[in-house]
C-alpha atoms as a PDB file:
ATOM      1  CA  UNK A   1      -5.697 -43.282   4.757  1.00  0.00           C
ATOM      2  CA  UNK A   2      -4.282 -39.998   5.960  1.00  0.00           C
ATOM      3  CA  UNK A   3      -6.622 -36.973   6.246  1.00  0.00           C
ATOM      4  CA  UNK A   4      -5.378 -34.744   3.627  1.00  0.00           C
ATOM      5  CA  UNK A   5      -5.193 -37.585   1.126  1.00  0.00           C
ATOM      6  CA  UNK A   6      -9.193 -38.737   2.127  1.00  0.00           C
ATOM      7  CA  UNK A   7      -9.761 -34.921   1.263  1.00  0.00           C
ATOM      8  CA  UNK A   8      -8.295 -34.939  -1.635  1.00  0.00           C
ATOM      9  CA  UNK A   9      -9.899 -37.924  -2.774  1.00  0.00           C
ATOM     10  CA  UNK A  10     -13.594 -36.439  -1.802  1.00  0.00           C
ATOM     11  CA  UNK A  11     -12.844 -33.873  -4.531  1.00  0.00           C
ATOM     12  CA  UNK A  12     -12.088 -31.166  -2.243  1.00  0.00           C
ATOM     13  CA  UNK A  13      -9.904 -28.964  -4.991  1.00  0.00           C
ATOM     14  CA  UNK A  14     -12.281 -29.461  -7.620  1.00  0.00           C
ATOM     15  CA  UNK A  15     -14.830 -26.946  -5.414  1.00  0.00           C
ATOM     16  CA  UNK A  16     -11.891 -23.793  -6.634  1.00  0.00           C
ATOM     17  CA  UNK A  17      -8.422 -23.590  -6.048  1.00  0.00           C
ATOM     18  CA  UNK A  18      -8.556 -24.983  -2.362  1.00  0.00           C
ATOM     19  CA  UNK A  19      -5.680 -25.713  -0.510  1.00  0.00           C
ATOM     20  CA  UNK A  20      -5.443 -28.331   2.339  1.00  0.00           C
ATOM     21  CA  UNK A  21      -3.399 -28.244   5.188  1.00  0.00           C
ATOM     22  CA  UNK A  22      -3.369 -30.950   8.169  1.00  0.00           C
ATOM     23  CA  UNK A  23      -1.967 -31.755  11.437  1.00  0.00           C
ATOM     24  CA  UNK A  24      -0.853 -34.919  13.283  1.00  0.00           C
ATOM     25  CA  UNK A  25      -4.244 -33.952  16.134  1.00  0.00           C
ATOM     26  CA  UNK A  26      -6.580 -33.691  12.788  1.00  0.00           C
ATOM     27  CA  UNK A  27      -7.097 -30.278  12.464  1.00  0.00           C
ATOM     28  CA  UNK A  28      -7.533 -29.254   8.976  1.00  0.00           C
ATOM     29  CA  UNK A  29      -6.560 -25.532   7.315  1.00  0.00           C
ATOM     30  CA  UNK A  30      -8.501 -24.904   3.984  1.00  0.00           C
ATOM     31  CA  UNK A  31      -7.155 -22.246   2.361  1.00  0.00           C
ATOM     32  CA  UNK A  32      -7.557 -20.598  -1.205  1.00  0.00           C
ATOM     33  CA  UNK A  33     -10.308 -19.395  -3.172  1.00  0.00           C
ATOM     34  CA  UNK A  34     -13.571 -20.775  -4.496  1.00  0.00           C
ATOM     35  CA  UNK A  35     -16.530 -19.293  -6.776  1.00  0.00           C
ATOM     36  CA  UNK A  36     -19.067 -19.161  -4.605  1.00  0.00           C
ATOM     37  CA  UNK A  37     -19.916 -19.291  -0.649  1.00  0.00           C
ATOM     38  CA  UNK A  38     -21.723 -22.506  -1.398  1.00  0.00           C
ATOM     39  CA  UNK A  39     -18.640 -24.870  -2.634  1.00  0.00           C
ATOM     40  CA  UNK A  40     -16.761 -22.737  -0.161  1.00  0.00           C
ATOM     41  CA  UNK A  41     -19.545 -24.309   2.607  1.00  0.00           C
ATOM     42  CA  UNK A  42     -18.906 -27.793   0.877  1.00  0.00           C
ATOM     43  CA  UNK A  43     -15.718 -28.259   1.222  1.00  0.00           C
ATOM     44  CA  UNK A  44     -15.930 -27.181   5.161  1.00  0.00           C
ATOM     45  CA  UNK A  45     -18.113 -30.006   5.315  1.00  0.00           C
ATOM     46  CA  UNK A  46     -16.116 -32.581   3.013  1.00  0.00           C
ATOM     47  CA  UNK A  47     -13.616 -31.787   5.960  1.00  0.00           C
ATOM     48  CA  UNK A  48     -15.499 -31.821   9.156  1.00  0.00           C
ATOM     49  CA  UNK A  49     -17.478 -34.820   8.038  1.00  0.00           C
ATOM     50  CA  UNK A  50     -13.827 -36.617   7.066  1.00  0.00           C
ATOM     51  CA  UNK A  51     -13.132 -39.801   9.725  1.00  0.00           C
ATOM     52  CA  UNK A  52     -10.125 -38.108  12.329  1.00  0.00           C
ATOM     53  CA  UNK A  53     -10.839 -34.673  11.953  1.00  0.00           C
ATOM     54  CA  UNK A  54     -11.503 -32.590  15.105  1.00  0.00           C
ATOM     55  CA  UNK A  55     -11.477 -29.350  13.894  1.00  0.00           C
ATOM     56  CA  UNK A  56     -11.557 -26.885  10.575  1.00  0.00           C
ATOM     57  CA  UNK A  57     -10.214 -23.824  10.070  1.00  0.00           C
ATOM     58  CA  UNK A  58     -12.256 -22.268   6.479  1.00  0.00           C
ATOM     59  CA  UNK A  59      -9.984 -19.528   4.867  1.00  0.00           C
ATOM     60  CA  UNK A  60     -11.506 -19.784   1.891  1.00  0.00           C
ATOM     61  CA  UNK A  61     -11.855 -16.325  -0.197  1.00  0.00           C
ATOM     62  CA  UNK A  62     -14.993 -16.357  -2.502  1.00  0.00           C
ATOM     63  CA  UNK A  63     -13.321 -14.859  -5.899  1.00  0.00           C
ATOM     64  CA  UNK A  64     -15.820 -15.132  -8.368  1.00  0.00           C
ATOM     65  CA  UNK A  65     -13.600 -14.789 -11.328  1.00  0.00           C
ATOM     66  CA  UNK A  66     -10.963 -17.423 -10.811  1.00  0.00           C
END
């Protein structure tokens, strides 16, 4: 399974309106907003904890109103 799909399917999105971006080395870009800092937090570690991911980059914006 390829990363961003595996991300999607751990319900990544449904922490705000998160966008994923991946590489062929397995770095992951999450960009986007979420409500608060803690599903912000979650889906970092949905990522990082996802089998062939060496690095992520969190660019998530914590918009409370979305």
């Amino acid at each position: 399974m390829k990363i961003k799909s595996k991300l999607s399917a751990e319900h990544i999105t449904r922490l705000g309106r998160i966008h994923v971006d991946t590489d062929k080395d397995g770095v992951v870009w999450l960009t986007g907003s979420a409500r608060t800092q803690e599903a912000a937090d979650k889906a970092a570690s949905i990522a990082r904890e996802t089998e062939h991911v060496k690095a992520v980059h969190n660019d998530i914006k914590i918009k409370k109103d979305d």
